[in-house]
Protein backbone atom coordinates (compact mmCIF):
# COMPACT_ATOMS: atom_id res chain seq x y z
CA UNK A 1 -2.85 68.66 -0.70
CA UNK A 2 -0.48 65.58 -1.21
CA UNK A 3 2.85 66.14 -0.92
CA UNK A 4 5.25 63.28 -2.87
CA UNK A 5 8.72 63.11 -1.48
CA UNK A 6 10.96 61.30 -4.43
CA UNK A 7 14.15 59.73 -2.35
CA UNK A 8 16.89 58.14 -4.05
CA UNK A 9 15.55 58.62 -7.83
CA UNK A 10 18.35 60.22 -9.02
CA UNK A 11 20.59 57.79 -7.24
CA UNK A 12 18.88 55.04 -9.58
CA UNK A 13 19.60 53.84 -12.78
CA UNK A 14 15.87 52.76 -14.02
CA UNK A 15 12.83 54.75 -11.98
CA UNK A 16 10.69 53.45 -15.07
CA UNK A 17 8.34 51.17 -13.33
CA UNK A 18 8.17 53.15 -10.01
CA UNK A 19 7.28 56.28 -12.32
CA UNK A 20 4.20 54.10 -13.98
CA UNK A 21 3.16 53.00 -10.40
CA UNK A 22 3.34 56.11 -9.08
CA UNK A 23 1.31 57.92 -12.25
CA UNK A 24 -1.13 55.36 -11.78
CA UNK A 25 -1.99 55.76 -7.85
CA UNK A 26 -1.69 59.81 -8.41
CA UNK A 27 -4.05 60.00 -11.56
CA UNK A 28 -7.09 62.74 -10.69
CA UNK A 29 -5.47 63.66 -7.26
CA UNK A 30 -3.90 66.91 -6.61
CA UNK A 31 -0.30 66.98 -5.51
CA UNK A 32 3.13 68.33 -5.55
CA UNK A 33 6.48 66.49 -6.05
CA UNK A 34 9.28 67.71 -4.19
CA UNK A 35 12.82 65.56 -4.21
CA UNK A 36 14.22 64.27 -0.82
CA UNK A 37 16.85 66.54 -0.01
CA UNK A 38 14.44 69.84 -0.80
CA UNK A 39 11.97 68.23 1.84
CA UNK A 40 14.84 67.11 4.63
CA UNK A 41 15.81 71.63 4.35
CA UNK A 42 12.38 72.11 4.90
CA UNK A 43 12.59 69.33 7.61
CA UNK A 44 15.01 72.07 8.75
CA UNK A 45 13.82 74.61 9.17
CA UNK A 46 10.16 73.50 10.25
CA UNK A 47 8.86 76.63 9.74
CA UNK A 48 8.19 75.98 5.88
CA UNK A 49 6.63 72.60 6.61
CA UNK A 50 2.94 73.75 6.86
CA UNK A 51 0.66 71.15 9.05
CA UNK A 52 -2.19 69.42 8.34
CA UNK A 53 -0.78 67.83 5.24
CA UNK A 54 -0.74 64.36 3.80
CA UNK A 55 2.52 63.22 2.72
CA UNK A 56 4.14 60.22 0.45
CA UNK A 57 7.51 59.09 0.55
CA UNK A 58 8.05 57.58 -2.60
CA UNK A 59 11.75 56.07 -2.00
CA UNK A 60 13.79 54.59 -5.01
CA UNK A 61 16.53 52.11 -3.77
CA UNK A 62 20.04 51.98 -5.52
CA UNK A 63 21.01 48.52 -6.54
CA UNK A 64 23.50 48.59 -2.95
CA UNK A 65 20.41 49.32 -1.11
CA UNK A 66 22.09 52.94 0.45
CA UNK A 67 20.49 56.21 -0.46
CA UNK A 68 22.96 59.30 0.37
CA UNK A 69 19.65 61.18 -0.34
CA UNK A 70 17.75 59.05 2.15
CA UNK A 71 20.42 59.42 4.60
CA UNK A 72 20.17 62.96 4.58
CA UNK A 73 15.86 62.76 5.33
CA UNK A 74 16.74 60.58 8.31
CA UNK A 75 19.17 62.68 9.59
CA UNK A 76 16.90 65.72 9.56
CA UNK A 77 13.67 64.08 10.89
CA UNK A 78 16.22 62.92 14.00
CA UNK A 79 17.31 66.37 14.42
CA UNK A 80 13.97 68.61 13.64
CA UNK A 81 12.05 66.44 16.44
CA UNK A 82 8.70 68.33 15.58
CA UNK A 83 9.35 69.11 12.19
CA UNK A 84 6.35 66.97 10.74
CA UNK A 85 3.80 67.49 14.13
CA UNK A 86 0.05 67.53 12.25
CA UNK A 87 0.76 65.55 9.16
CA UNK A 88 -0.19 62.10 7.79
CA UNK A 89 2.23 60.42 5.75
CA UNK A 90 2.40 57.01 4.01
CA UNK A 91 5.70 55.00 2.85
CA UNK A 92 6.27 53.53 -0.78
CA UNK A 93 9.78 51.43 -1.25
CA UNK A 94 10.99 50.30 -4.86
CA UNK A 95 13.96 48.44 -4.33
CA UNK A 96 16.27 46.39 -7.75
CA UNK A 97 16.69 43.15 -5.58
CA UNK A 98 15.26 41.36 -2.94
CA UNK A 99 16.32 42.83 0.13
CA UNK A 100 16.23 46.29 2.29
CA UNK A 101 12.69 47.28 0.88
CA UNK A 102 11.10 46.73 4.35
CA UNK A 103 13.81 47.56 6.58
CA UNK A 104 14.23 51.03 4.55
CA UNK A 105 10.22 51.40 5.04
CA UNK A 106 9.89 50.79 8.76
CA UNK A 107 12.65 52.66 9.51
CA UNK A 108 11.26 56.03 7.82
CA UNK A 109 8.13 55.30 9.11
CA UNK A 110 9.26 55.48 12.71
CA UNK A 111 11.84 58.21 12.12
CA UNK A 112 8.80 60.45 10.92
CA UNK A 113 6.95 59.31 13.63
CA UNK A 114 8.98 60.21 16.17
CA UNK A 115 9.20 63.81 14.27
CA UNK A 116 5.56 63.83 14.37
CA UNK A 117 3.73 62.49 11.39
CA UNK A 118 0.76 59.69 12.13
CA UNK A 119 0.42 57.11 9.79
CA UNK A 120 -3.00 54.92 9.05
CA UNK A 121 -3.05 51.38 9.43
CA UNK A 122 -0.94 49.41 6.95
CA UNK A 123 1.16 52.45 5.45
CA UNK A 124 3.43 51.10 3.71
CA UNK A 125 3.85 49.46 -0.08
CA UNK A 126 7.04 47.69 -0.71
CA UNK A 127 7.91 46.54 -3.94
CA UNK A 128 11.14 43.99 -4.04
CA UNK A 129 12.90 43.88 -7.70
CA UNK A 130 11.04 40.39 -8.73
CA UNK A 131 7.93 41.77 -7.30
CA UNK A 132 7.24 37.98 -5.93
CA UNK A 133 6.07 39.74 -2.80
CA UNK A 134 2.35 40.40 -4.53
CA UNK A 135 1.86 36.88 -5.71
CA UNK A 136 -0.92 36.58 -3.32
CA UNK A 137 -2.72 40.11 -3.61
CA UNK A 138 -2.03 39.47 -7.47
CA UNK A 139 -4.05 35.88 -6.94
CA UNK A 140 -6.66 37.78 -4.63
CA UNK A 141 -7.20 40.83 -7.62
CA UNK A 142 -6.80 37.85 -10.96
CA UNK A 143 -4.12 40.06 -12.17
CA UNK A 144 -0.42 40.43 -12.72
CA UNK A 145 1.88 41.41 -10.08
CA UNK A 146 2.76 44.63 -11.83
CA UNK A 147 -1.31 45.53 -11.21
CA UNK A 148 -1.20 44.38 -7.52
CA UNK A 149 1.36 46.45 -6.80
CA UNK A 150 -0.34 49.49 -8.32
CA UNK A 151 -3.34 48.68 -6.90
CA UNK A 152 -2.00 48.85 -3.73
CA UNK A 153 -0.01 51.78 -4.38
CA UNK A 154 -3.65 53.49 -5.70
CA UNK A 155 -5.54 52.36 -2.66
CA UNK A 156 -2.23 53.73 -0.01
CA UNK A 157 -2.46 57.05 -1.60
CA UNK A 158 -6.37 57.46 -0.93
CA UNK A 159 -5.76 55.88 2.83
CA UNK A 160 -3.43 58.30 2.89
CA UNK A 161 -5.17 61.35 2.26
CA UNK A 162 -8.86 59.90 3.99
CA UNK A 163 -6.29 59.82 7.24
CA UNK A 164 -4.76 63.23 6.88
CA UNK A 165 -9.11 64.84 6.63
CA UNK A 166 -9.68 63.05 9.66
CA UNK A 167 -6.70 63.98 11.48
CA UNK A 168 -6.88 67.93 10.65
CA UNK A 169 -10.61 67.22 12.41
CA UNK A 170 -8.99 66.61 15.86
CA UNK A 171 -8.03 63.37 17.16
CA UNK A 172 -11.01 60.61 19.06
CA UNK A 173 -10.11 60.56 22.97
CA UNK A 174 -9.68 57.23 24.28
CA UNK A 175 -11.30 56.12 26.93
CA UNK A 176 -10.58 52.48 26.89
CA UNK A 177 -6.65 51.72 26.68
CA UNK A 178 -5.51 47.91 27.11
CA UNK A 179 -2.18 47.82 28.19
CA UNK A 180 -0.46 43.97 27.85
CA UNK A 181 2.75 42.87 29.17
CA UNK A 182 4.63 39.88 30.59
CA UNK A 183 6.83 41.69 32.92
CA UNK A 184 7.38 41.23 36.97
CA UNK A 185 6.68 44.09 39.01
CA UNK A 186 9.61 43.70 41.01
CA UNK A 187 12.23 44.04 38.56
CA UNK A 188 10.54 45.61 35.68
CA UNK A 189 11.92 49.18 34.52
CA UNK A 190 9.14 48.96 31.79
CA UNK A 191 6.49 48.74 34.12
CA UNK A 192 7.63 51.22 36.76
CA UNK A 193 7.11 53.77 33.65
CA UNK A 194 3.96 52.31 33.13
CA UNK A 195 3.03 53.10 36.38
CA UNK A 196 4.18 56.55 36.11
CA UNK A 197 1.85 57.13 33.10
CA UNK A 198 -0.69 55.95 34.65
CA UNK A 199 -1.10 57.93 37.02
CA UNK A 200 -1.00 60.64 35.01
CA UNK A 201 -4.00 59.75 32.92
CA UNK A 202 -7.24 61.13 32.69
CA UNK A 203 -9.80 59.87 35.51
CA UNK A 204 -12.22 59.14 33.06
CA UNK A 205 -9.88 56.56 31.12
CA UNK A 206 -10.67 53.17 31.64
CA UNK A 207 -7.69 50.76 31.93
CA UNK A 208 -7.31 46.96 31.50
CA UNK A 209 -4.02 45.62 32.17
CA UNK A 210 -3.15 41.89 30.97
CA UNK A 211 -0.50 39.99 32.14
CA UNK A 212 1.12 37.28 29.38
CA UNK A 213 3.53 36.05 32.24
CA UNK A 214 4.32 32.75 33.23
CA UNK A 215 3.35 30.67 29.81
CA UNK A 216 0.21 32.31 29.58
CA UNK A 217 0.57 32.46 25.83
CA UNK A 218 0.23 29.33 23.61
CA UNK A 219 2.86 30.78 20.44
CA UNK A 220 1.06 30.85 16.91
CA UNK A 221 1.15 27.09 15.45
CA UNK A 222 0.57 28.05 11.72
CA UNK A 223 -2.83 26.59 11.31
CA UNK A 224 -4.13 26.37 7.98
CA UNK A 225 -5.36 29.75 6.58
CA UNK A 226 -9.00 28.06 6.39
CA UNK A 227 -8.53 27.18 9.48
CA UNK A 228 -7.06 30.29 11.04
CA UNK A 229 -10.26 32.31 9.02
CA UNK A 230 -12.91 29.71 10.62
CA UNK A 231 -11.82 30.26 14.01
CA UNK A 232 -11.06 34.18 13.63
CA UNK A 233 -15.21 34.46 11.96
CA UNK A 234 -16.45 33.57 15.48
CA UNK A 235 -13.57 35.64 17.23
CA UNK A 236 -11.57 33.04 18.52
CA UNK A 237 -8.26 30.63 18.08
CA UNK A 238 -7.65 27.02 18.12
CA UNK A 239 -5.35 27.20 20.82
CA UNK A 240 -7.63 29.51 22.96
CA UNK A 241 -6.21 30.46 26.21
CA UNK A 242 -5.73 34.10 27.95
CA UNK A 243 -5.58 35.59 24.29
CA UNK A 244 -8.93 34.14 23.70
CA UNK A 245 -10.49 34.90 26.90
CA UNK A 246 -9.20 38.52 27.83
CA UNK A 247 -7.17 40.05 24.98
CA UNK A 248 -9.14 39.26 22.13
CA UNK A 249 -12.28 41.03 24.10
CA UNK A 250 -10.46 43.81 25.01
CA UNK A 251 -9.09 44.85 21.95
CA UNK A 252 -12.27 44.72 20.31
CA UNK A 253 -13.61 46.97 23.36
CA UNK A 254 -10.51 49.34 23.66
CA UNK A 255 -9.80 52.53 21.49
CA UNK A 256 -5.96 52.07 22.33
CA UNK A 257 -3.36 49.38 22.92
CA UNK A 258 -0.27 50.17 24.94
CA UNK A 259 2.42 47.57 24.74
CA UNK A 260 5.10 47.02 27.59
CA UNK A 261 8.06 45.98 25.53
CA UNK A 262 11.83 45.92 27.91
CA UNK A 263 14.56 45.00 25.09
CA UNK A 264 15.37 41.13 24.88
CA UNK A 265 18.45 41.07 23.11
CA UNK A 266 17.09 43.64 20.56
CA UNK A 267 13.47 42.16 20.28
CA UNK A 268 10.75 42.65 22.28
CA UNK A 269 9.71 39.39 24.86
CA UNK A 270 8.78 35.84 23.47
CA UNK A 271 5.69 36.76 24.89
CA UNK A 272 4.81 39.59 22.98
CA UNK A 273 5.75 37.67 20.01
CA UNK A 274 3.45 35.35 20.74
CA UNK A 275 0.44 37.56 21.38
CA UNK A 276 1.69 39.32 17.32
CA UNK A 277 1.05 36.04 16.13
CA UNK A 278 -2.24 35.11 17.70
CA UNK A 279 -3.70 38.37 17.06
CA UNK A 280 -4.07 36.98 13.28
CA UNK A 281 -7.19 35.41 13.80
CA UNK A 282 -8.56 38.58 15.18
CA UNK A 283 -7.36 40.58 12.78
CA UNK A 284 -8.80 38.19 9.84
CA UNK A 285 -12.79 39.42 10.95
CA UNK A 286 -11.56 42.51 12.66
CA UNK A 287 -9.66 44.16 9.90
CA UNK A 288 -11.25 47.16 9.08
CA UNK A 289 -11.93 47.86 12.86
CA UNK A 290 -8.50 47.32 13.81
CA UNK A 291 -7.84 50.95 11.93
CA UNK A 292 -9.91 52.77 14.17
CA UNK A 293 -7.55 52.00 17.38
CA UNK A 294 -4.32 53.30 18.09
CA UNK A 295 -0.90 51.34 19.27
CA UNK A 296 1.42 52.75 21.80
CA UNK A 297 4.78 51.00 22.75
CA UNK A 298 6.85 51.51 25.93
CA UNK A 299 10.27 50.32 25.41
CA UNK A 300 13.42 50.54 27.58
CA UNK A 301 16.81 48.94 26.85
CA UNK A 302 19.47 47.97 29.47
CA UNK A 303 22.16 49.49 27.19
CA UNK A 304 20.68 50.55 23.36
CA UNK A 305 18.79 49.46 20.75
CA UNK A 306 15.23 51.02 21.77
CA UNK A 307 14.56 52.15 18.10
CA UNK A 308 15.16 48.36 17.08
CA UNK A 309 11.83 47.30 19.37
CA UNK A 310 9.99 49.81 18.56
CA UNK A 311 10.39 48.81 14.49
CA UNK A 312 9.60 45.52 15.42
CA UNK A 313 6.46 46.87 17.08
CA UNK A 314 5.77 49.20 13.75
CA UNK A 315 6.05 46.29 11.49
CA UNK A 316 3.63 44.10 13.24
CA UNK A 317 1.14 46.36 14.66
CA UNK A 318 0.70 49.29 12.05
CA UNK A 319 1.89 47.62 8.52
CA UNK A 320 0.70 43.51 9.52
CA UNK A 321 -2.51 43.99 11.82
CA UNK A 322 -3.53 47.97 10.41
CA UNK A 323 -3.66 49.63 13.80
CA UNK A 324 -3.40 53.26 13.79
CA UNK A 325 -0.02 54.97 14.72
CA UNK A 326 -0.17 58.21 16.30
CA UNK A 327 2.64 60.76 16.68
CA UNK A 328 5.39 60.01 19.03
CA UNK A 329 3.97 56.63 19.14
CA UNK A 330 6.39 55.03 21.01
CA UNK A 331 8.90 56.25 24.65
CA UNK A 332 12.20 55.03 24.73
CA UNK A 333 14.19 54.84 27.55
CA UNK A 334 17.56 53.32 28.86
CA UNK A 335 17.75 51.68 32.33
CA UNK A 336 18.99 48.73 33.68
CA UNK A 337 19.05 48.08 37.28
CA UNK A 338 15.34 47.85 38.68
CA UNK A 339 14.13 50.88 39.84
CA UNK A 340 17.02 52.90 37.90
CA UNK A 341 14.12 54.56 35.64
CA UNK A 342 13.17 56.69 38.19
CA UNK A 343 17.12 58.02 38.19
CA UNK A 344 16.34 59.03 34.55
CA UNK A 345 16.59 63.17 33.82
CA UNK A 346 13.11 64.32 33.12
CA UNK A 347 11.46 61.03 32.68
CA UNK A 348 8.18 61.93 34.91
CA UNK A 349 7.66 65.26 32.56
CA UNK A 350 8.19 62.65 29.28
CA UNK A 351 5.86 60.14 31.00
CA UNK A 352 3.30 63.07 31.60
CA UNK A 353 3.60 64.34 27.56
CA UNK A 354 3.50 59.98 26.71
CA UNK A 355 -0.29 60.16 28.72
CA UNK A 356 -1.64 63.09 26.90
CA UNK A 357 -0.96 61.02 23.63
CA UNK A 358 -2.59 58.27 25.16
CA UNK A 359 -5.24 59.54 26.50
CA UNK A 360 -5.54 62.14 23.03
CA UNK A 361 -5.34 64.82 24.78
């Protein structure tokens, strides 16, 4: 069954249109509605959160953008760490203005994940006060912007659930995991933890590392969308290059993608930026394929801000390019001077749990 978390609502001054949207994309399912605080107590006391359950977290922003009832979800998903451990959940933000919509909705997504809950490709709906955002789905769909956005509220909620069956069926073991970075072995923290994961893999996972070092990557030049869609048909870019020749294949091939992201003042490399942006073309004939794989995101910060990357990584793997994110999608680690990740308490045993969930194990 569907469980609908309403956040914020009675924090809000008009839920009117988020109520239509949300009768709309619920009409003939089964659910229940709980409000935000009732589900961060459960988030509690895990015991009453049963598993195997879909879940929708229907958030409501205040005209200031600040949600005490939100607040009070985050702060129990960060301190019940395996409170939502076998669900599926989806994110759906309705916000007065024009900002915080999609901060507020990759933020919950990766608090839940980190508490547990897998979410499908593309899981969140975000719905600014002007609803601008869906002048190009409402162009796609010849309707209003209003019907966009309940369109794509409909089609989240059945994602949604379709996600949750096949998750309570047992997850797919991969057995061909890309990993890409642009690190140096020398100096990297990121890719000494790598290493340590690796080793701790199954024997029977096959493992292509790609290096985007050394201006290996051509950055995204904002072709034409014609032309971006011609060149993605035949599974390839204008600018072509090492995310022509290797990545491209090997994502296609792979049934996971592990990305070595060390912090960069709070973002992850220019690099890895780069490889975001070319993986448009790719994802414009490879859509519905890219839902089948998983992302997986190694991060580690000199000082803080590890939860900032692995957003960034959220927002343009699983809600831009509809890769899969498992539970506990990402590690997060602190160390600055090379080699200091090995001084880290417990890190091998966290590396060891990060290659089961790799590996889907």
């Amino acid at each position: 069954m569907l469980t609908v978390v309403k956040i914020g609502w009675r924090e809000c001054a008009d839920t009117s249109r988020l109520e239509s949207v949300l009768t709309y994309a619920l009409h003939g399912l089964e659910y229940r509605a709980v409000d935000g605080a009732a589900f961060a107590e459960a988030c509690r006391s895990a015991a009453a959160l049963p598993a195997g359950r879909a879940v929708l977290f229907a958030v409501a922003l205040p005209a200031g953008g600040f949600s005490c009832e939100y607040a009070q979800l985050i702060s129990a998903l960060a301190l019940q760490a395996d409170c939502l451990d076998g669900w599926a959940g989806a994110v759906l933000v309705d916000g007065p203005g024009e900002l915080f919509t999609k901060k507020i909705g990759r933020e919950l997504i990766f608090m839940a994940n980190q508490a547990g809950c897998a979410f499908p490709g593309k899981p969140l709906v975000e719905a600014t006060g002007s609803l601008y955002n869906f002048n190009t789905q409402a162009m796609l769909l010849d309707a209003t912007n209003l019907q966009a956005y309940k369109k794509s509220a409909a089609c989240l909620v059945r994602k949604t659930t379709a996600f949750a069956a096949e998750l309570s069926q047992g997850r797919r073991p991969a057995r061909r995991v890309v990993v890409l970075h642009a690190s140096s072995r020398k100096t990297s923290n990121t890719l000494l933890l790598w290493e340590m994961i690796r080793k701790k893999l199954p024997a029977d996972v096959d493992v292509e590392e790609i290096s985007l070092r050394n201006g290996a990557v051509v950055d995204c030049r904002g072709c034409s969308y014609e032309a971006c869609r011609h060149f993605g048909e035949k599974g390839e870019c204008f600018y072509g290059g090492v995310i022509v020749e290797r990545v491209y294949p090997a994502i296609r091939a792979g049934d996971a993608v592990v990305l070595i992201c060390p912090n960069y003042n709070d973002a992850v490399s220019a690099n890895i930026t780069a490889f975001f942006n070319r993986l448009t073309a790719l994802f414009r004939k490879d859509f519905a394929s890219f839902s089948q794989k998983r992302v997986y995101a190694l991060v580690v910060s000199g000082y803080s801000g590890g939860d900032i990357v692995a957003e960034q990584v959220i927002d343009a793997m699983n809600c831009n390019k509809n890769f899969a994110l498992p539970p506990r999608f990402a590690q997060i680690e602190t160390a600055n001077d090379p080699n200091s990740i090995l001084q880290c308490p417990s890190v091998e045993e966290r590396a060891a749990a990060m290659a089961r969930r790799i590996a889907g194990v």
